[in-house]
C-alpha atoms as a PDB file:
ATOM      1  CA  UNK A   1     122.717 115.084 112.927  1.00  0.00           C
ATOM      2  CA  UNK A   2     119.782 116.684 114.620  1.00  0.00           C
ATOM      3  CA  UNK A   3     117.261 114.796 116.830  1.00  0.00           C
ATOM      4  CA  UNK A   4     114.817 115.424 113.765  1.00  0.00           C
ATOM      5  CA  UNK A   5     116.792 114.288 111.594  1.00  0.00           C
ATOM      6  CA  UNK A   6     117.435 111.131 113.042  1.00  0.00           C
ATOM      7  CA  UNK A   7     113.999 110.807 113.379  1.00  0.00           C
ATOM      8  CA  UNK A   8     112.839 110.673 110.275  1.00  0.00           C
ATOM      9  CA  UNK A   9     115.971 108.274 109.282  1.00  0.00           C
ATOM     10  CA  UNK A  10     114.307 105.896 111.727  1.00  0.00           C
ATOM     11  CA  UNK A  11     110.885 106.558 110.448  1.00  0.00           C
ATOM     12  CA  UNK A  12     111.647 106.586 106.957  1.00  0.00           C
ATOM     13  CA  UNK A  13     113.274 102.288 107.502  1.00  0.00           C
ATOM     14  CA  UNK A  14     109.874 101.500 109.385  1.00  0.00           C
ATOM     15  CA  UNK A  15     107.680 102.585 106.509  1.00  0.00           C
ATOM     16  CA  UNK A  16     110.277 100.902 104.046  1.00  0.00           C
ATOM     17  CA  UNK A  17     110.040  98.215 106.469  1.00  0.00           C
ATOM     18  CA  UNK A  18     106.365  97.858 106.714  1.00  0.00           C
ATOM     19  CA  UNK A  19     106.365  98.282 102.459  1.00  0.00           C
ATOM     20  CA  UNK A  20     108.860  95.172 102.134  1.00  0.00           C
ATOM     21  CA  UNK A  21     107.671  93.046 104.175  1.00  0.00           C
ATOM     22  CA  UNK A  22     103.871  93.926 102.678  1.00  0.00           C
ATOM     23  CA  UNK A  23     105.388  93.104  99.194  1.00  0.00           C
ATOM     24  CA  UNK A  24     107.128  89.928 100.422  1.00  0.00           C
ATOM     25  CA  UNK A  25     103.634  88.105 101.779  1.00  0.00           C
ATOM     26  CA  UNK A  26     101.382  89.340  99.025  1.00  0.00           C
ATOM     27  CA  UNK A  27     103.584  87.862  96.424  1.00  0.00           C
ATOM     28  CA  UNK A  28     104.256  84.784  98.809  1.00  0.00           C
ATOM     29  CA  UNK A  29     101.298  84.074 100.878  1.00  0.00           C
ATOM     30  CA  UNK A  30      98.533  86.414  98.933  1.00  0.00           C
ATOM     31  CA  UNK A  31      96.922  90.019  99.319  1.00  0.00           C
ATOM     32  CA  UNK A  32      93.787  88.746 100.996  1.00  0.00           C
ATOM     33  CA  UNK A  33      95.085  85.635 103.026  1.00  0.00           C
ATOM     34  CA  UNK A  34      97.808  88.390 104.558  1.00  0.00           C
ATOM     35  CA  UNK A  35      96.671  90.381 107.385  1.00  0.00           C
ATOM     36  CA  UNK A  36      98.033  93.736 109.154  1.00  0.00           C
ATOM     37  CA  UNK A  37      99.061  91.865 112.245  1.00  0.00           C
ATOM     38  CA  UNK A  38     100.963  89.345 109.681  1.00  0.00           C
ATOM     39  CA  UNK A  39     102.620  92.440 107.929  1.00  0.00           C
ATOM     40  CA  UNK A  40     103.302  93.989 111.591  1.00  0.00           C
ATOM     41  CA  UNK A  41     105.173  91.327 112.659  1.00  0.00           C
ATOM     42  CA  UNK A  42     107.508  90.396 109.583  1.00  0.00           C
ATOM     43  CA  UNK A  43     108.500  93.801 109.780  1.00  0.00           C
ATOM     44  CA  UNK A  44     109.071  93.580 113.827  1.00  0.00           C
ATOM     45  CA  UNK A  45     107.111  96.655 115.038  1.00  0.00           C
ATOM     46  CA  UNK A  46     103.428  96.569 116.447  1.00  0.00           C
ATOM     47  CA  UNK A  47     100.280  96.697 114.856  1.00  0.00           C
ATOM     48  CA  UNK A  48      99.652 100.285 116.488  1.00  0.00           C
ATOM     49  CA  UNK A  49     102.772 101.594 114.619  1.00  0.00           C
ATOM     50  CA  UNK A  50     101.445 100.395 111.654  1.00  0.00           C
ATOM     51  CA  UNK A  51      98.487 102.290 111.439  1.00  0.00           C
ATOM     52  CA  UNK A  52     100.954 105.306 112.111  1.00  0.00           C
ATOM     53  CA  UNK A  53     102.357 104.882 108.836  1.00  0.00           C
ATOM     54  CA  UNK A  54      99.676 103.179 106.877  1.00  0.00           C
ATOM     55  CA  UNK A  55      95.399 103.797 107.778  1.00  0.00           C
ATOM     56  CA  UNK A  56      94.680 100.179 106.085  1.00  0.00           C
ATOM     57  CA  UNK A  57      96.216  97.224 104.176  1.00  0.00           C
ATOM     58  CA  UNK A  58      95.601  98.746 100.941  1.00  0.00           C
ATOM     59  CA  UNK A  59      96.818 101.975 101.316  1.00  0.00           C
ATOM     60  CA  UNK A  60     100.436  99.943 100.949  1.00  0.00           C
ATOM     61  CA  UNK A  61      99.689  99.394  97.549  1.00  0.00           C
ATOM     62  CA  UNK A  62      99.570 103.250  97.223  1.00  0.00           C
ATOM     63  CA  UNK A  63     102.500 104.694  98.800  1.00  0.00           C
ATOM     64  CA  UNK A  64     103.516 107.209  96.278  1.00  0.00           C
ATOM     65  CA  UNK A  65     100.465 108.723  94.746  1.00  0.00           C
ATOM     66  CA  UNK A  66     101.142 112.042  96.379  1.00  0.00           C
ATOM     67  CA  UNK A  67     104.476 112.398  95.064  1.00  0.00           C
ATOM     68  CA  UNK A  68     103.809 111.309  91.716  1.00  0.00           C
ATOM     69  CA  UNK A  69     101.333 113.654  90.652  1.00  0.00           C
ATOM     70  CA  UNK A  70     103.505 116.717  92.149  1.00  0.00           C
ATOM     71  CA  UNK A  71     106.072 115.057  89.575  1.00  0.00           C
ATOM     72  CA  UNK A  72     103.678 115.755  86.879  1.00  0.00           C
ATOM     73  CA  UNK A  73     102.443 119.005  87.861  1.00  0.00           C
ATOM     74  CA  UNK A  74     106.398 120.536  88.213  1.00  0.00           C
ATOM     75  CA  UNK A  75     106.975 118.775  84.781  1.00  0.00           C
ATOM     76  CA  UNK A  76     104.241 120.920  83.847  1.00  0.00           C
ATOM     77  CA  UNK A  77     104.513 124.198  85.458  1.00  0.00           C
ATOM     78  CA  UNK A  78     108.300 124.164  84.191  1.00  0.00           C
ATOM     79  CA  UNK A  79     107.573 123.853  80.725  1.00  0.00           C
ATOM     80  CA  UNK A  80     109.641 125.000  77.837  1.00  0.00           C
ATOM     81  CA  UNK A  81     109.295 127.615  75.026  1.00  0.00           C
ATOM     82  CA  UNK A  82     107.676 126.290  72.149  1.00  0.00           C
ATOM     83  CA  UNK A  83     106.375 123.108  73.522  1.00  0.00           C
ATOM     84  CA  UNK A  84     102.645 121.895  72.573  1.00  0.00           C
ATOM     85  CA  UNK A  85     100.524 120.234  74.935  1.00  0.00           C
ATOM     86  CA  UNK A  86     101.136 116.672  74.078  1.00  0.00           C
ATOM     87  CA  UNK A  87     104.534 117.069  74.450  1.00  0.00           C
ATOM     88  CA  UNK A  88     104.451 118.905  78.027  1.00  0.00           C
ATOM     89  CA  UNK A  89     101.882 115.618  79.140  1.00  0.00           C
ATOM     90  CA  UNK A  90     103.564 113.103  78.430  1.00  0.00           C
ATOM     91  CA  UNK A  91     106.857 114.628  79.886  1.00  0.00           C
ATOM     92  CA  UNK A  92     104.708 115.066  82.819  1.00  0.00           C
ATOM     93  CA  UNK A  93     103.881 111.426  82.975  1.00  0.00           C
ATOM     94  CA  UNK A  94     107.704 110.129  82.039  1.00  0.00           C
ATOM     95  CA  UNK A  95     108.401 112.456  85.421  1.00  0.00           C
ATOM     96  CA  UNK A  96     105.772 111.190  87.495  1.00  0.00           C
ATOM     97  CA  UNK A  97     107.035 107.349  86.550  1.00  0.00           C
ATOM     98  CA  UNK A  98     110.425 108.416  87.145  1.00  0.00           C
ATOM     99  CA  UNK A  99     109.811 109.832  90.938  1.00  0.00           C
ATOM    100  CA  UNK A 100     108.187 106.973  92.882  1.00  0.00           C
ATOM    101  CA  UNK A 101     109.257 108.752  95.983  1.00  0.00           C
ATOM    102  CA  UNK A 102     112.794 108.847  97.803  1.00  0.00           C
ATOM    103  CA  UNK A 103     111.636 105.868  99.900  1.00  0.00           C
ATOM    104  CA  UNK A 104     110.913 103.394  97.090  1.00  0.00           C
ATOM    105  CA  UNK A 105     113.761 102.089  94.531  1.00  0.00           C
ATOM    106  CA  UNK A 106     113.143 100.515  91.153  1.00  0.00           C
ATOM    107  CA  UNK A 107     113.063  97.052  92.640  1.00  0.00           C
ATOM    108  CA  UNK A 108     110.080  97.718  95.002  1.00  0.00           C
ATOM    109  CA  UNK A 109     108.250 100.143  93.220  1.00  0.00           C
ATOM    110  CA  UNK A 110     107.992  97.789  90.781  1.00  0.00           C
ATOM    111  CA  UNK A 111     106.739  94.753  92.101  1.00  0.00           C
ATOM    112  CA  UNK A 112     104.077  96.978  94.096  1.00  0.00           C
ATOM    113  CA  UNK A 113     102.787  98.581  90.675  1.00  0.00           C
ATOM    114  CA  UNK A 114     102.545  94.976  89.781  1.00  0.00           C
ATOM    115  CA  UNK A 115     100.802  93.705  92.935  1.00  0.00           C
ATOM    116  CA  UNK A 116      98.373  96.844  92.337  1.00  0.00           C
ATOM    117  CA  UNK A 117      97.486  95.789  89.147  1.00  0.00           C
ATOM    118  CA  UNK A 118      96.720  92.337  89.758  1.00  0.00           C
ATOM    119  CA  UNK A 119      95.051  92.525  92.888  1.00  0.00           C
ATOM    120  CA  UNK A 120      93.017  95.605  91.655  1.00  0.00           C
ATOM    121  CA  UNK A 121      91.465  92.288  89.317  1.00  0.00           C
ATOM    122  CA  UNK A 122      90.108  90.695  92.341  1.00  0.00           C
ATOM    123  CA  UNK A 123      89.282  93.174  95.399  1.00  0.00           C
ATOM    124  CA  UNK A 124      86.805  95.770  95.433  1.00  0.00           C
ATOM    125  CA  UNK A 125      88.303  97.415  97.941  1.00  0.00           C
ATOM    126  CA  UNK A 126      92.292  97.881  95.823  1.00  0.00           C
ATOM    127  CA  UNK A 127      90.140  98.092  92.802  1.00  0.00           C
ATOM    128  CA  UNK A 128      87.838 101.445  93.849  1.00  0.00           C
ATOM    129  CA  UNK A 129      90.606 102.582  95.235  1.00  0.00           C
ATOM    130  CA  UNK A 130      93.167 102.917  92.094  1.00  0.00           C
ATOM    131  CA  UNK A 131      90.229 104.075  89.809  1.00  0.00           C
ATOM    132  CA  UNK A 132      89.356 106.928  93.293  1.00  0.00           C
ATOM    133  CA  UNK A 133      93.748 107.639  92.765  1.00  0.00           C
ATOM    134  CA  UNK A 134      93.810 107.541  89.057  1.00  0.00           C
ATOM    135  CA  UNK A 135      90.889 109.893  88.804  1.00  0.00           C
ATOM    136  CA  UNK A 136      91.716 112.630  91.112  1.00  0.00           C
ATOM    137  CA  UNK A 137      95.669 112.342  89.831  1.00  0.00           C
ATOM    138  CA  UNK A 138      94.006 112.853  85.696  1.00  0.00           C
ATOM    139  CA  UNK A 139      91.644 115.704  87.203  1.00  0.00           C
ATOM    140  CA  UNK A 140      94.504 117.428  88.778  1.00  0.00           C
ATOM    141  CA  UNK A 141      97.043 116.978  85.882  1.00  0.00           C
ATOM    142  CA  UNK A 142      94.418 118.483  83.126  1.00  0.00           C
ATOM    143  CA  UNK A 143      93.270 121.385  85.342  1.00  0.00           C
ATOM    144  CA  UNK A 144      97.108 122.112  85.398  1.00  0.00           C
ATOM    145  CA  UNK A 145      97.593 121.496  81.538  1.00  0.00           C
ATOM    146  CA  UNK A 146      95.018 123.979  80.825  1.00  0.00           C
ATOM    147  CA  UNK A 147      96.196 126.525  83.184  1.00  0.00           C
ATOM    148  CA  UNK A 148      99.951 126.183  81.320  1.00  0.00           C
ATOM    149  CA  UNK A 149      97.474 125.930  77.824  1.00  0.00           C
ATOM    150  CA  UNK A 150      94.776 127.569  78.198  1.00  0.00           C
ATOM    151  CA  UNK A 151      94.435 129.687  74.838  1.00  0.00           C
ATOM    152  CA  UNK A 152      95.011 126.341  73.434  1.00  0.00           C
ATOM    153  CA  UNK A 153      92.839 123.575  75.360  1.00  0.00           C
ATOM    154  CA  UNK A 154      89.484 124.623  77.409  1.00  0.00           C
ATOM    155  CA  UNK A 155      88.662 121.963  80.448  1.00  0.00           C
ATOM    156  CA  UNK A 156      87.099 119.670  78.263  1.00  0.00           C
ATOM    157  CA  UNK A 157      89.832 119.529  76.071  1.00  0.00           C
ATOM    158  CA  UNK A 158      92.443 119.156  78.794  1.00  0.00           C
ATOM    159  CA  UNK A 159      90.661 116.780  80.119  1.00  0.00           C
ATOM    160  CA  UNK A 160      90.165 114.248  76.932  1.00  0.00           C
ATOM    161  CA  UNK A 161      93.897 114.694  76.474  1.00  0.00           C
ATOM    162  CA  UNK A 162      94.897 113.468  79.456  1.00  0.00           C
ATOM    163  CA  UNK A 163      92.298 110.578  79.914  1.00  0.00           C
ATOM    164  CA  UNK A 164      93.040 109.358  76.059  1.00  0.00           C
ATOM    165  CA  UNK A 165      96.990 109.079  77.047  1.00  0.00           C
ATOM    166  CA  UNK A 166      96.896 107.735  80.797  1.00  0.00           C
ATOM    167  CA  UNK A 167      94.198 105.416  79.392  1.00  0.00           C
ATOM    168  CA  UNK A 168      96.597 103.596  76.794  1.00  0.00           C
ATOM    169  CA  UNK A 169      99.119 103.890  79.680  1.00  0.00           C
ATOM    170  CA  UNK A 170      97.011 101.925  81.645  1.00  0.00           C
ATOM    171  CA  UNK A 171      95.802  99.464  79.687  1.00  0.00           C
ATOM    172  CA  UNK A 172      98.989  98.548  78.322  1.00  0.00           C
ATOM    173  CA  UNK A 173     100.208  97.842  81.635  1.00  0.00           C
ATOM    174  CA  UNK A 174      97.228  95.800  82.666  1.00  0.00           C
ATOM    175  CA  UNK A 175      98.362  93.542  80.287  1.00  0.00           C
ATOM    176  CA  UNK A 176     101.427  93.159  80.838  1.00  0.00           C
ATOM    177  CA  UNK A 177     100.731  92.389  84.825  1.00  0.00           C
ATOM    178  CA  UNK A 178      98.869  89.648  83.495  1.00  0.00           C
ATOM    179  CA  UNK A 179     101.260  87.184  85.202  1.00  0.00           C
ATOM    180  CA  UNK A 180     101.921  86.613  88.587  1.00  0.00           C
ATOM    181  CA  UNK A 181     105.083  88.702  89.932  1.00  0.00           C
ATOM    182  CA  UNK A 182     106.351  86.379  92.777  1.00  0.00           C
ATOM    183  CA  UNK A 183     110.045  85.807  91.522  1.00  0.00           C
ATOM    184  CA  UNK A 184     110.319  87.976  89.274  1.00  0.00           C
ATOM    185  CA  UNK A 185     113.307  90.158  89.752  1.00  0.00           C
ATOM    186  CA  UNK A 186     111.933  93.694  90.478  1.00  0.00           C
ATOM    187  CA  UNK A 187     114.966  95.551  88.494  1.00  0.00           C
ATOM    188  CA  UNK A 188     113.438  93.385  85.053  1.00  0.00           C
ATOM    189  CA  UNK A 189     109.939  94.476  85.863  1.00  0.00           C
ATOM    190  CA  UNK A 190     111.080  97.953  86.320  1.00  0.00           C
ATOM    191  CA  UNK A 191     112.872  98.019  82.655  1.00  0.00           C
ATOM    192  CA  UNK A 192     109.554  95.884  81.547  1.00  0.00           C
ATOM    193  CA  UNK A 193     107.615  98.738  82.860  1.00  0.00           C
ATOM    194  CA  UNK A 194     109.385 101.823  81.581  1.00  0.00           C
ATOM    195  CA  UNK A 195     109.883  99.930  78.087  1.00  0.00           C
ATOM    196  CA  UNK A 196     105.962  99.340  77.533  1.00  0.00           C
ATOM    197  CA  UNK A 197     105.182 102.492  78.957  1.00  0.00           C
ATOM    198  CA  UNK A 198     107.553 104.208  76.630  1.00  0.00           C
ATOM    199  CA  UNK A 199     105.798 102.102  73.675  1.00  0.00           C
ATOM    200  CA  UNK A 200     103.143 103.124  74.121  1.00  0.00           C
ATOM    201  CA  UNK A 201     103.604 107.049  74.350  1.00  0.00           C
ATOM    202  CA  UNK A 202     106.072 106.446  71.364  1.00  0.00           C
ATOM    203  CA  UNK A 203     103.208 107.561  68.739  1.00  0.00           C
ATOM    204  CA  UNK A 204     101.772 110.498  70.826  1.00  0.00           C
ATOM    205  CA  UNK A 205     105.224 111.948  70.914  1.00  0.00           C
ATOM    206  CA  UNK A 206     106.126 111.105  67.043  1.00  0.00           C
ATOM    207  CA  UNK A 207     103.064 113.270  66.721  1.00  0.00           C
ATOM    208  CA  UNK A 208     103.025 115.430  68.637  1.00  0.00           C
ATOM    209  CA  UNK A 209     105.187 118.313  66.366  1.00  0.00           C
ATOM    210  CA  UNK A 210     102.451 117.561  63.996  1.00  0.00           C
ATOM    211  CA  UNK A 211      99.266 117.962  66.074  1.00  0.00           C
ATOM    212  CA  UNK A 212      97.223 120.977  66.453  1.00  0.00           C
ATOM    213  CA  UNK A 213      95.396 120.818  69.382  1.00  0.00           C
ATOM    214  CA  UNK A 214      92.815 123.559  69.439  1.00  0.00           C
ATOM    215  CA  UNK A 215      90.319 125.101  71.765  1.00  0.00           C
ATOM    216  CA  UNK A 216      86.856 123.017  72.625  1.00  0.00           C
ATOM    217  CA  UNK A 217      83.640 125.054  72.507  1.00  0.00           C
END
Protein backbone atom coordinates (compact mmCIF):
# COMPACT_ATOMS: atom_id res chain seq x y z
CA UNK A 1 0.00 0.00 0.00
CA UNK A 2 1.47 3.39 -0.60
CA UNK A 3 2.85 5.68 2.16
CA UNK A 4 -0.39 7.82 1.37
CA UNK A 5 -2.39 5.41 1.61
CA UNK A 6 -1.48 4.26 4.82
CA UNK A 7 -1.76 7.55 5.86
CA UNK A 8 -4.98 8.28 5.54
CA UNK A 9 -5.89 4.60 7.02
CA UNK A 10 -4.23 5.98 10.14
CA UNK A 11 -5.90 9.29 9.89
CA UNK A 12 -9.15 8.14 8.96
CA UNK A 13 -9.17 5.69 12.88
CA UNK A 14 -8.04 9.03 14.69
CA UNK A 15 -10.97 11.05 13.45
CA UNK A 16 -13.26 7.88 14.03
CA UNK A 17 -11.45 7.80 17.17
CA UNK A 18 -11.87 11.31 18.27
CA UNK A 19 -15.92 10.90 16.94
CA UNK A 20 -16.41 7.76 19.37
CA UNK A 21 -15.02 8.69 22.08
CA UNK A 22 -16.92 12.38 21.64
CA UNK A 23 -20.21 10.32 21.38
CA UNK A 24 -19.33 8.08 24.35
CA UNK A 25 -18.92 11.23 27.06
CA UNK A 26 -21.72 13.35 25.71
CA UNK A 27 -24.16 10.59 26.14
CA UNK A 28 -22.32 9.54 29.48
CA UNK A 29 -20.92 12.49 31.17
CA UNK A 30 -22.81 15.46 29.04
CA UNK A 31 -22.02 17.86 25.98
CA UNK A 32 -21.14 20.81 28.16
CA UNK A 33 -19.55 19.11 31.33
CA UNK A 34 -17.11 17.26 28.51
CA UNK A 35 -14.18 19.13 27.43
CA UNK A 36 -11.62 18.76 24.34
CA UNK A 37 -8.81 17.72 26.60
CA UNK A 38 -11.46 15.02 28.10
CA UNK A 39 -12.31 13.89 24.44
CA UNK A 40 -8.36 14.00 23.62
CA UNK A 41 -7.53 11.73 26.04
CA UNK A 42 -10.31 8.90 25.82
CA UNK A 43 -9.32 8.71 22.41
CA UNK A 44 -5.35 8.59 23.39
CA UNK A 45 -3.91 11.30 21.08
CA UNK A 46 -3.15 15.02 22.18
CA UNK A 47 -5.18 17.91 22.31
CA UNK A 48 -3.02 19.50 19.35
CA UNK A 49 -4.09 16.54 17.09
CA UNK A 50 -7.40 17.22 17.85
CA UNK A 51 -7.73 20.47 16.56
CA UNK A 52 -6.12 18.83 13.35
CA UNK A 53 -9.14 16.99 12.77
CA UNK A 54 -11.79 18.98 14.49
CA UNK A 55 -11.49 23.36 14.91
CA UNK A 56 -13.92 23.06 18.15
CA UNK A 57 -16.08 20.70 20.27
CA UNK A 58 -19.03 21.25 18.23
CA UNK A 59 -17.87 20.82 14.99
CA UNK A 60 -18.02 16.83 16.16
CA UNK A 61 -21.54 17.03 16.09
CA UNK A 62 -21.15 17.96 12.35
CA UNK A 63 -18.88 15.62 10.75
CA UNK A 64 -20.69 14.90 7.60
CA UNK A 65 -22.38 18.00 6.41
CA UNK A 66 -20.07 18.27 3.45
CA UNK A 67 -20.74 14.97 2.19
CA UNK A 68 -24.30 14.98 2.63
CA UNK A 69 -25.29 17.77 0.63
CA UNK A 70 -22.91 16.51 -2.39
CA UNK A 71 -25.31 13.36 -1.85
CA UNK A 72 -28.17 15.51 -2.65
CA UNK A 73 -26.81 17.54 -5.31
CA UNK A 74 -25.55 14.09 -7.45
CA UNK A 75 -29.11 12.74 -6.62
CA UNK A 76 -30.05 15.75 -8.36
CA UNK A 77 -27.84 16.40 -11.20
CA UNK A 78 -28.46 12.57 -12.16
CA UNK A 79 -32.00 12.80 -12.48
CA UNK A 80 -34.25 10.71 -14.59
CA UNK A 81 -36.54 11.29 -17.64
CA UNK A 82 -39.83 12.23 -16.69
CA UNK A 83 -39.31 12.95 -13.09
CA UNK A 84 -41.05 16.18 -11.43
CA UNK A 85 -39.42 18.15 -8.92
CA UNK A 86 -40.82 16.67 -5.81
CA UNK A 87 -39.83 13.51 -6.76
CA UNK A 88 -36.04 14.42 -7.73
CA UNK A 89 -35.99 16.31 -3.85
CA UNK A 90 -36.88 14.04 -1.92
CA UNK A 91 -34.65 11.36 -3.69
CA UNK A 92 -32.07 13.89 -3.06
CA UNK A 93 -32.74 13.90 0.61
CA UNK A 94 -33.27 9.81 0.92
CA UNK A 95 -29.45 10.04 -0.71
CA UNK A 96 -28.10 12.55 1.46
CA UNK A 97 -29.53 10.37 4.69
CA UNK A 98 -28.21 7.40 3.15
CA UNK A 99 -24.37 8.75 2.73
CA UNK A 100 -23.28 9.92 6.20
CA UNK A 101 -19.77 9.64 4.96
CA UNK A 102 -17.42 6.45 4.59
CA UNK A 103 -16.13 7.17 8.12
CA UNK A 104 -19.43 6.99 10.02
CA UNK A 105 -21.70 3.64 10.17
CA UNK A 106 -25.37 3.50 11.06
CA UNK A 107 -24.59 2.99 14.71
CA UNK A 108 -22.65 6.30 15.16
CA UNK A 109 -24.22 8.40 12.80
CA UNK A 110 -27.06 7.84 14.57
CA UNK A 111 -26.55 8.54 18.01
CA UNK A 112 -24.63 11.84 16.82
CA UNK A 113 -27.85 13.04 14.79
CA UNK A 114 -29.43 12.38 18.09
CA UNK A 115 -26.90 14.16 20.33
CA UNK A 116 -27.28 17.13 17.66
CA UNK A 117 -30.71 17.38 18.14
CA UNK A 118 -30.89 17.44 21.73
CA UNK A 119 -28.09 19.46 22.55
CA UNK A 120 -29.03 21.96 19.72
CA UNK A 121 -32.17 22.46 22.68
CA UNK A 122 -29.75 23.78 25.12
CA UNK A 123 -26.46 25.49 23.57
CA UNK A 124 -26.34 28.46 21.57
CA UNK A 125 -23.36 27.67 20.25
CA UNK A 126 -24.68 23.66 18.58
CA UNK A 127 -27.92 25.43 18.14
CA UNK A 128 -26.64 28.52 15.59
CA UNK A 129 -24.64 26.26 14.28
CA UNK A 130 -27.21 23.48 12.79
CA UNK A 131 -29.68 26.31 11.74
CA UNK A 132 -25.91 28.20 9.93
CA UNK A 133 -25.58 24.04 8.30
CA UNK A 134 -29.19 23.52 7.58
CA UNK A 135 -29.46 26.83 5.83
CA UNK A 136 -26.58 26.91 3.55
CA UNK A 137 -27.24 22.87 2.79
CA UNK A 138 -31.42 24.10 1.73
CA UNK A 139 -29.80 27.19 -0.22
CA UNK A 140 -27.49 24.99 -2.08
CA UNK A 141 -29.98 22.09 -2.76
CA UNK A 142 -32.79 24.64 -4.30
CA UNK A 143 -30.28 26.65 -6.38
CA UNK A 144 -29.47 23.10 -7.80
CA UNK A 145 -33.25 22.04 -8.14
CA UNK A 146 -33.89 25.00 -10.17
CA UNK A 147 -30.94 24.69 -12.33
CA UNK A 148 -32.21 20.76 -13.12
CA UNK A 149 -36.04 22.69 -13.16
CA UNK A 150 -35.80 25.71 -14.13
CA UNK A 151 -38.72 26.11 -16.82
CA UNK A 152 -40.61 24.65 -14.04
CA UNK A 153 -39.61 26.37 -10.55
CA UNK A 154 -37.97 30.09 -10.47
CA UNK A 155 -35.65 30.66 -7.11
CA UNK A 156 -38.45 31.41 -5.09
CA UNK A 157 -40.16 28.48 -5.95
CA UNK A 158 -37.18 26.19 -5.50
CA UNK A 159 -36.62 27.55 -2.60
CA UNK A 160 -40.27 27.09 -0.77
CA UNK A 161 -40.03 23.52 -2.01
CA UNK A 162 -37.21 22.64 -0.39
CA UNK A 163 -37.72 24.57 2.98
CA UNK A 164 -41.57 23.13 3.17
CA UNK A 165 -40.03 19.36 2.89
CA UNK A 166 -36.66 19.60 5.01
CA UNK A 167 -38.89 21.53 7.44
CA UNK A 168 -41.36 18.50 8.16
CA UNK A 169 -38.10 16.47 8.03
CA UNK A 170 -36.91 18.31 10.74
CA UNK A 171 -39.46 18.71 12.90
CA UNK A 172 -40.44 15.26 12.87
CA UNK A 173 -37.17 14.31 14.03
CA UNK A 174 -37.03 16.87 16.78
CA UNK A 175 -39.58 15.00 18.21
CA UNK A 176 -38.62 12.01 18.11
CA UNK A 177 -35.01 12.98 19.84
CA UNK A 178 -37.11 14.02 22.53
CA UNK A 179 -35.54 11.37 24.81
CA UNK A 180 -32.26 11.00 25.96
CA UNK A 181 -30.06 8.56 23.65
CA UNK A 182 -27.53 7.15 26.24
CA UNK A 183 -28.26 3.30 25.81
CA UNK A 184 -29.99 3.25 23.20
CA UNK A 185 -28.64 0.89 20.64
CA UNK A 186 -27.49 3.09 17.68
CA UNK A 187 -28.58 0.33 14.89
CA UNK A 188 -32.57 0.92 16.51
CA UNK A 189 -32.14 4.65 16.31
CA UNK A 190 -30.86 4.36 12.86
CA UNK A 191 -34.11 2.21 11.66
CA UNK A 192 -36.12 4.82 14.10
CA UNK A 193 -34.62 7.48 12.02
CA UNK A 194 -35.00 6.30 8.45
CA UNK A 195 -38.66 4.99 9.41
CA UNK A 196 -39.94 8.59 10.61
CA UNK A 197 -38.09 10.20 8.05
CA UNK A 198 -39.65 8.01 5.45
CA UNK A 199 -43.19 8.90 7.16
CA UNK A 200 -42.99 11.75 6.78
CA UNK A 201 -41.96 12.19 2.99
CA UNK A 202 -44.57 9.32 2.45
CA UNK A 203 -47.36 12.03 1.36
CA UNK A 204 -45.02 14.31 -0.73
CA UNK A 205 -44.11 11.30 -2.76
CA UNK A 206 -47.87 9.78 -2.96
CA UNK A 207 -48.27 13.19 -4.52
CA UNK A 208 -46.02 13.92 -6.16
CA UNK A 209 -47.33 12.20 -9.83
CA UNK A 210 -50.21 14.40 -9.10
CA UNK A 211 -48.63 17.82 -8.42
CA UNK A 212 -48.03 20.51 -10.84
CA UNK A 213 -45.51 22.59 -9.70
CA UNK A 214 -45.36 25.70 -11.82
CA UNK A 215 -43.22 28.73 -12.31
CA UNK A 216 -43.33 31.72 -9.47
CA UNK A 217 -43.58 35.27 -10.83
Amino acid sequence: MPPSALRDRKRERTRRALLQAAVELFEGRGYEETTVADIAAAADVGTRTFFNYFASKEELLFPAQDERVRAAVAAIASRRPGERPVEVLLRALRAAGDNPGEHLVDDLNARIAALRAQVSRTVPAVSGRAAHAQLVAQREIARQLHTAFPAELDEVGAAALVGAVVGAVSGALTVLFQSPVAGVDGERLHRQIHETTSRVLQPWLASSTKMQVGPMH
